[in-house]
Protein backbone atom coordinates (compact mmCIF):
# COMPACT_ATOMS: atom_id res chain seq x y z
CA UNK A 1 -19.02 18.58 -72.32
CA UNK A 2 -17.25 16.49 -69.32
CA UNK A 3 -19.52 14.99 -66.70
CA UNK A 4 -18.55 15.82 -63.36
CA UNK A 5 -17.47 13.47 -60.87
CA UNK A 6 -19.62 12.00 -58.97
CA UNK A 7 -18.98 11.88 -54.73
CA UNK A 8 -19.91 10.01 -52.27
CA UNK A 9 -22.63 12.81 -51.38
CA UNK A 10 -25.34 11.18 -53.58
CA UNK A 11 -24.07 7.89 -53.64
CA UNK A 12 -27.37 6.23 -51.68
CA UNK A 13 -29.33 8.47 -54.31
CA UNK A 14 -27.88 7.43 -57.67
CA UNK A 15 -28.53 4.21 -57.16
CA UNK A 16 -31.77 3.99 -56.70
CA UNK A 17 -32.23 6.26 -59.67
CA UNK A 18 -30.46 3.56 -61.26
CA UNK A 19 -32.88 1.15 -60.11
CA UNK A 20 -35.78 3.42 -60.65
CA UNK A 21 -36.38 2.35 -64.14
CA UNK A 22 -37.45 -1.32 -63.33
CA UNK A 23 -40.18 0.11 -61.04
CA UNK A 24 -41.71 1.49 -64.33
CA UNK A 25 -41.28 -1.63 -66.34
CA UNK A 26 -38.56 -0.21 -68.28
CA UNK A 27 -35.30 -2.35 -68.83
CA UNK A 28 -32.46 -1.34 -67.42
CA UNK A 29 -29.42 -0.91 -70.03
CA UNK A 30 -26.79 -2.98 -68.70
CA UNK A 31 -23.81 -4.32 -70.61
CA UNK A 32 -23.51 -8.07 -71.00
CA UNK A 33 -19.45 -7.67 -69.83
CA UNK A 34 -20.90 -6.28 -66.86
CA UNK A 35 -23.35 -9.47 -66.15
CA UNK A 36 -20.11 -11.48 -67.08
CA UNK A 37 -18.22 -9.22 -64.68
CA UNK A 38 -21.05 -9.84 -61.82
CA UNK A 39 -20.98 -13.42 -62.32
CA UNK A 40 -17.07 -13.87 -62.31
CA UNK A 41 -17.39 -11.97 -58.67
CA UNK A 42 -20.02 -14.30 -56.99
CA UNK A 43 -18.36 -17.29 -58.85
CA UNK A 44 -15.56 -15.99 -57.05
CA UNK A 45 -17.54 -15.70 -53.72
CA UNK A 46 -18.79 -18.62 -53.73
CA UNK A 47 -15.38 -20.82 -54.15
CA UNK A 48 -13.80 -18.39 -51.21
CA UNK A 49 -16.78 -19.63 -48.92
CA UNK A 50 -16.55 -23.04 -50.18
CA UNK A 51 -12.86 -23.31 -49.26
CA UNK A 52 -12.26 -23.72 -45.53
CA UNK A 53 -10.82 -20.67 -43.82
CA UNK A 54 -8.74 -20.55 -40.21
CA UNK A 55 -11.21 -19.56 -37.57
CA UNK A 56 -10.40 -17.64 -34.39
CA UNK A 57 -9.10 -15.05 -33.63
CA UNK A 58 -4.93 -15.90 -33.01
CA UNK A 59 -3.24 -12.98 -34.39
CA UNK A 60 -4.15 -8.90 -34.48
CA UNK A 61 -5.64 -7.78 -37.38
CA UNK A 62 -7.13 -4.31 -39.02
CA UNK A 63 -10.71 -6.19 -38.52
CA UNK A 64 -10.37 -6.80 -35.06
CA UNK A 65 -8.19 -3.93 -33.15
CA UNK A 66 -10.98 -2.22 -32.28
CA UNK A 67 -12.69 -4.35 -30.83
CA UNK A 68 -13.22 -4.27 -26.52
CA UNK A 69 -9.55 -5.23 -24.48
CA UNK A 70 -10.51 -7.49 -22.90
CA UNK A 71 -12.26 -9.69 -25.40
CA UNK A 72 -9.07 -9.26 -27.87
CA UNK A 73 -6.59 -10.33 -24.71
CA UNK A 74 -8.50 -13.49 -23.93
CA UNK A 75 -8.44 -13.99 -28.29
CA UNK A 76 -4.96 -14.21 -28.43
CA UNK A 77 -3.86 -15.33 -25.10
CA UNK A 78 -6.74 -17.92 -23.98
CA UNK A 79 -6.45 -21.62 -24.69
CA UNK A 80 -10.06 -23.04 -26.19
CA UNK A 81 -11.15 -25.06 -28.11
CA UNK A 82 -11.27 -24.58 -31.92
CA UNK A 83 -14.79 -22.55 -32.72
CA UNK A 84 -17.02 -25.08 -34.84
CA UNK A 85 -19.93 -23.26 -36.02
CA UNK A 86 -23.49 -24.18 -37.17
CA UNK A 87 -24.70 -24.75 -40.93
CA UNK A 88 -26.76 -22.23 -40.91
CA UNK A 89 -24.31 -19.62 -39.58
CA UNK A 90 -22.02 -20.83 -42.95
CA UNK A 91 -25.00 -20.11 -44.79
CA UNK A 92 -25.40 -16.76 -43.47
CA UNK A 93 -21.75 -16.00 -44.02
CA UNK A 94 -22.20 -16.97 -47.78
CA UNK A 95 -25.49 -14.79 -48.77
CA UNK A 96 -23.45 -12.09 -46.20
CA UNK A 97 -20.34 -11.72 -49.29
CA UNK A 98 -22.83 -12.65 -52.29
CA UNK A 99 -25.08 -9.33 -51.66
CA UNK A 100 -21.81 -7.01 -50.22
CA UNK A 101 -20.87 -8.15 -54.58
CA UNK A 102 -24.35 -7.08 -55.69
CA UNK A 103 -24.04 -3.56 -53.37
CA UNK A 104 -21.05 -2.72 -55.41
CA UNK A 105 -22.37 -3.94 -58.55
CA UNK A 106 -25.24 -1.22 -57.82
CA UNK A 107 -22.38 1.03 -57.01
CA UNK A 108 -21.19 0.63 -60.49
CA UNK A 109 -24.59 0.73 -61.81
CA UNK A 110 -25.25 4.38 -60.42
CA UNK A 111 -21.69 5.54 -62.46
CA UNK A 112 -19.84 5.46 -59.52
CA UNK A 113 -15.82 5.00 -59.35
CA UNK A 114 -15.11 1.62 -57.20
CA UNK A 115 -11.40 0.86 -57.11
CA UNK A 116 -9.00 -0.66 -54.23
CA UNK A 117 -11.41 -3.90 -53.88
CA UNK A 118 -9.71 -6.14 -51.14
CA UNK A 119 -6.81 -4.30 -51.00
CA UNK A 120 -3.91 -5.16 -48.38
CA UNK A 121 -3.45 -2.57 -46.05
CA UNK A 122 -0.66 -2.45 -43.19
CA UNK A 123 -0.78 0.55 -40.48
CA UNK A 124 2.12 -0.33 -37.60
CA UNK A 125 2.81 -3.95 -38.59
CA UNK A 126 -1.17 -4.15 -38.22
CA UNK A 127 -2.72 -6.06 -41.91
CA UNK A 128 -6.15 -5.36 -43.37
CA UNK A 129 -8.25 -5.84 -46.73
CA UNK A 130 -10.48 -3.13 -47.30
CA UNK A 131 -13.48 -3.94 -49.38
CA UNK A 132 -13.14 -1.05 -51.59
CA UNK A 133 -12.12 3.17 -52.71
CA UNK A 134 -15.47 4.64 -53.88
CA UNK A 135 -15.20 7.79 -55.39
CA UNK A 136 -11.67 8.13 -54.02
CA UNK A 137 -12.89 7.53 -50.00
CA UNK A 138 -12.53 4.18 -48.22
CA UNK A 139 -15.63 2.24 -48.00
CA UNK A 140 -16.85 -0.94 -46.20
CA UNK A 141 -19.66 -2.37 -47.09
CA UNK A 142 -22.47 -3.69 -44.51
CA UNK A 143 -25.52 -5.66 -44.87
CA UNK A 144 -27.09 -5.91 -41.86
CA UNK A 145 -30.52 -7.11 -39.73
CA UNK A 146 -33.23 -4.43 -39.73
CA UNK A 147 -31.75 -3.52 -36.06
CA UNK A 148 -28.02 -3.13 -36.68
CA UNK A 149 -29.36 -1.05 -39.73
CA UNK A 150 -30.86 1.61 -37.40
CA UNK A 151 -27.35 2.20 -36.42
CA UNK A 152 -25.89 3.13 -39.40
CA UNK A 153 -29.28 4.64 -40.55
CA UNK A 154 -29.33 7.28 -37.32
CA UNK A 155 -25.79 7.74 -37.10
CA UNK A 156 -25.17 5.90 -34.05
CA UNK A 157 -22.56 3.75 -34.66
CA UNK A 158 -20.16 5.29 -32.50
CA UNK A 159 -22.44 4.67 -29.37
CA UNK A 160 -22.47 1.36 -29.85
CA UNK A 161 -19.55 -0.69 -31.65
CA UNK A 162 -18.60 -3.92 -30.07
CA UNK A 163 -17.02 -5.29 -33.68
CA UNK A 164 -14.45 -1.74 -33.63
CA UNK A 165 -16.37 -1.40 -37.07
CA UNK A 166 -15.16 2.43 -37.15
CA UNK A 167 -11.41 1.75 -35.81
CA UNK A 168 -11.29 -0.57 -38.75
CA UNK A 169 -11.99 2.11 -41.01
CA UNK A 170 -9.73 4.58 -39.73
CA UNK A 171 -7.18 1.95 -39.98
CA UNK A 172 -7.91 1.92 -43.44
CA UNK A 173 -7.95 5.60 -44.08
CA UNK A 174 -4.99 6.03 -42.65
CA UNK A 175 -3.16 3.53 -44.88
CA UNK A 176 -4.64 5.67 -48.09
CA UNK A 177 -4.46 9.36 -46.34
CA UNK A 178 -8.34 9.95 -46.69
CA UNK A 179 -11.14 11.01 -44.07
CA UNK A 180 -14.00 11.25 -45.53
CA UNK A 181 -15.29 7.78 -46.42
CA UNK A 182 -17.71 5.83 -44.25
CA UNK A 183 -19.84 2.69 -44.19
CA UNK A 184 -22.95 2.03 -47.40
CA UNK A 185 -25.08 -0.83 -45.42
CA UNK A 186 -27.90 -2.53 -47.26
CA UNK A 187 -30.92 -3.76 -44.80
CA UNK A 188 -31.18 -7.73 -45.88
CA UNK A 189 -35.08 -7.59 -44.83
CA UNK A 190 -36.12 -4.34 -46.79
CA UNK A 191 -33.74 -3.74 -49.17
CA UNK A 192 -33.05 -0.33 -48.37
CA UNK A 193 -29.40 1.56 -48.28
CA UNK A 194 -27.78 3.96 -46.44
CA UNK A 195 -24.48 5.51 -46.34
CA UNK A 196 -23.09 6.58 -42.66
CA UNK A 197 -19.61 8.68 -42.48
CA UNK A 198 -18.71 8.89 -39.04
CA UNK A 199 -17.57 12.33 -37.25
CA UNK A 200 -13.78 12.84 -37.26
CA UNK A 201 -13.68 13.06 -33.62
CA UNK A 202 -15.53 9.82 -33.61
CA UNK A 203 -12.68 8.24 -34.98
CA UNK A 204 -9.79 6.89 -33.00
CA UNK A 205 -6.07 7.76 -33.20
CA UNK A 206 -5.38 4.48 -34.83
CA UNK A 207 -1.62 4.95 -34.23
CA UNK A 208 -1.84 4.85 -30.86
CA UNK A 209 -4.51 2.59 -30.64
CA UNK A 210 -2.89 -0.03 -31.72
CA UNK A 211 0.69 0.87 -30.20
CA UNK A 212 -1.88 0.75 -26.95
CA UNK A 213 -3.42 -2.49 -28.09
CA UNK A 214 0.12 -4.21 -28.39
CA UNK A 215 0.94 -3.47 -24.90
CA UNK A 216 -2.97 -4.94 -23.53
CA UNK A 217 -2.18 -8.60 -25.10
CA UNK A 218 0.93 -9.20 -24.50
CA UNK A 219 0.47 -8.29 -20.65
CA UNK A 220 0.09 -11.83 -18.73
CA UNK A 221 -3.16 -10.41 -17.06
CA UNK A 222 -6.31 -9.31 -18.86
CA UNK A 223 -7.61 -5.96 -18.74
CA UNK A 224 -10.72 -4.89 -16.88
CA UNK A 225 -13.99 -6.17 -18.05
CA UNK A 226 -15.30 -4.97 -21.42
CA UNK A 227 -18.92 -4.22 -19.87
CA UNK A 228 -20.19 -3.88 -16.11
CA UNK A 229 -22.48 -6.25 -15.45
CA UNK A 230 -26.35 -4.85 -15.69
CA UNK A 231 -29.23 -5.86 -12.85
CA UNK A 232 -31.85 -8.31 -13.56
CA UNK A 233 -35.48 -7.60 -12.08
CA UNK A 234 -35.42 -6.04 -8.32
CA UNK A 235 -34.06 -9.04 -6.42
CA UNK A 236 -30.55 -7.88 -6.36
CA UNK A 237 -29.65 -10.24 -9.08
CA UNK A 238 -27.05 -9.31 -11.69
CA UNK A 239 -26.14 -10.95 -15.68
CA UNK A 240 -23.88 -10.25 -18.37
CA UNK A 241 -24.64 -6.96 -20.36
CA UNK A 242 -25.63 -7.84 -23.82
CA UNK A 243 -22.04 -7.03 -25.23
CA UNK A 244 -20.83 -10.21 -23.56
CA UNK A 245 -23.71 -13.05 -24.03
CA UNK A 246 -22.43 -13.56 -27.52
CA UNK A 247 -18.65 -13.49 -26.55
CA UNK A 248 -17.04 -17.06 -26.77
CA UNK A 249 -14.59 -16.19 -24.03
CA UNK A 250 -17.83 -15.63 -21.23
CA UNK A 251 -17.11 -18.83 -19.59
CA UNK A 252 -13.70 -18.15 -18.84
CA UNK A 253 -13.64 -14.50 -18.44
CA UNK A 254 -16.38 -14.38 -15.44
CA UNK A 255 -15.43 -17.85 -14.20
CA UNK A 256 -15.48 -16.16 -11.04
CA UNK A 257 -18.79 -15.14 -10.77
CA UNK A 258 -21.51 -16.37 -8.76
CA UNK A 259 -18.71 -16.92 -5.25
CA UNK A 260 -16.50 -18.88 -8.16
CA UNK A 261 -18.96 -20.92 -9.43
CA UNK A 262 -18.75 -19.48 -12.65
CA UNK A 263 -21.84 -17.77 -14.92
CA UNK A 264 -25.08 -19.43 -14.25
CA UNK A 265 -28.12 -19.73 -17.35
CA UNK A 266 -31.30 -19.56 -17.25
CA UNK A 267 -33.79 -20.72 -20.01
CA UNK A 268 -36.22 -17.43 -20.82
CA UNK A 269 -38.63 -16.54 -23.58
CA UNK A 270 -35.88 -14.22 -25.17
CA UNK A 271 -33.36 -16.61 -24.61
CA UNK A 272 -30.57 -17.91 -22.35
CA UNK A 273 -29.92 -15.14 -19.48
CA UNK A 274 -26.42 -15.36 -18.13
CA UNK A 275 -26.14 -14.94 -14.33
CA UNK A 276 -22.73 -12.95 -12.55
CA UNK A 277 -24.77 -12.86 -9.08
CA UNK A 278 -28.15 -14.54 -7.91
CA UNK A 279 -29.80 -13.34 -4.86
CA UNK A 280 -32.88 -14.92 -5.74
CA UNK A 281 -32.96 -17.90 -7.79
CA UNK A 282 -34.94 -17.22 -11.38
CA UNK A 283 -38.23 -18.97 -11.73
CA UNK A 284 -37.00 -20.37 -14.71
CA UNK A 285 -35.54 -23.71 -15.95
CA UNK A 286 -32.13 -23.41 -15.75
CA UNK A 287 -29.23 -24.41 -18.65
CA UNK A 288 -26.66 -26.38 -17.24
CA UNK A 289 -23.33 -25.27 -18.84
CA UNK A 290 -20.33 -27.52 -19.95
CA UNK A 291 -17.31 -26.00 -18.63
């Protein structure tokens, strides 16, 4: 008799019924090709993080074209200096592919169909690599903090999606003429999965987004802001909303805050508070900022 197919429906499910075994002390019956399989993945990982890769953001691309206009005009059309980042965000970068491979190896654990991995998508001159077809529907994989997990968890993604996380999958879907596919995240701190599919109508017209898009950056002016700035306490002061503290372009975009003085920071508890407009000076130590 011929199994049926399984869907994306009970993805989250089947695995964890794959799993389920080891929770009762039983071995789990796994083929030694597959280890090898598993192993020739993170082996391959591993060398792709080892190798340096371009940084920056000089060129549209499926995994950025949704992101806010502003932020993507001052990425292709703003002279900085080349972005040299931490150890420890490298590290996080590394253990961020090595557990999207073990996701899909539970993927293929649970009997699930995973084809398309990394393959090169082009939508209006626009190139992408999708992580992978599961079950015939485009998915991208996620493993996220406990709080970017809630988003995906409660379906609120589309409320809240500075990275353009869902354009970037309709760019994909369109490429492969699917609509049904969606995002399986894995929580780093619990462990747990998810699989979100986003609303139709929460997807954008990817077409003319990026027909739209190609117009924004190559204007010689940048677009409005991405966020309005948000008050701080009831002194009249004003900072950046929390879509633009983490931006790289800050500095330069809001240079003329503060009378044209530029963004102002102030050392908190939480962390460094970026000032548009003080009325009343923080009672805080403040950061003094290399322009």
């Amino acid at each position: 008799m011929k199994k049926n197919k399984k869907t994306l429906d009970t993805l989250v499910q089947d695995i964890y019924a794959a799993i389920q075994p080891l929770t009762q002390n039983v071995q789990l019956d796994i083929k030694d090709s597959d280890f090898d399989k598993f192993g020739v993945a993170m082996a391959d990982a591993l060398k792709h993080w080892a190798t340096p890769q371009p940084r920056g953001s000089s060129s549209l691309r499926m995994s950025n074209i949704g992101k806010p206009s502003r932020q993507l005009w001052f990425d292709l059309n703003a002279e900085q200096k080349p972005q040299q980042l931490d150890p420890s965000t490298m590290i996080k970068f590394l253990y961020g592919h090595l557990l999207e491979e073990l996701v899909l190896f539970f993927v293929k654990l649970a009997g699930h169909e995973v084809t398309g991995e990394q393959k090169t998508i082009e939508v209006e001159g626009i190139q992408g690599h999708m992580d992978c077809i599961i079950d015939g529907e485009v998915v991208d994989i996620k493993t996220t903090s406990g709080f970017a997990f809630k988003k995906f968890k409660e379906g609120t993604l589309s409320n809240d999606d500075p990275f353009g996380y869902i354009a970037q999958l309709s760019g994909y879907e369109h490429s492969e003429g699917t609509n049904n596919g969606g995002f399986l995240a894995l929580n780093k701190e619990t462990g747990e999965l998810t699989l979100f599919r986003p609303d139709e109508f929460d997807k954008p017209n990817i077409v003319n987004s990026i027909k739209n898009i190609k117009k924004t950056v190559a204007k010689k002016t940048p677009p409005i802001f991405c966020y309005p700035t948000v008050p701080e306490g009831k002194a009249g002061n004003f900072k950046l909303a929390k879509g633009c503290t983490y931006c790289r372009h800050k500095f330069e975009c809001h240079k003329d805050s503060n009378n044209g003085k530029g963004l102002r920071a102030f050392k908190y508890a939480k962390g460094a508070t970026y000032f548009t407009d003080i009325k009343s000076l923080p009672k805080v130590e403040e950061i003094q900022i290399e322009r």
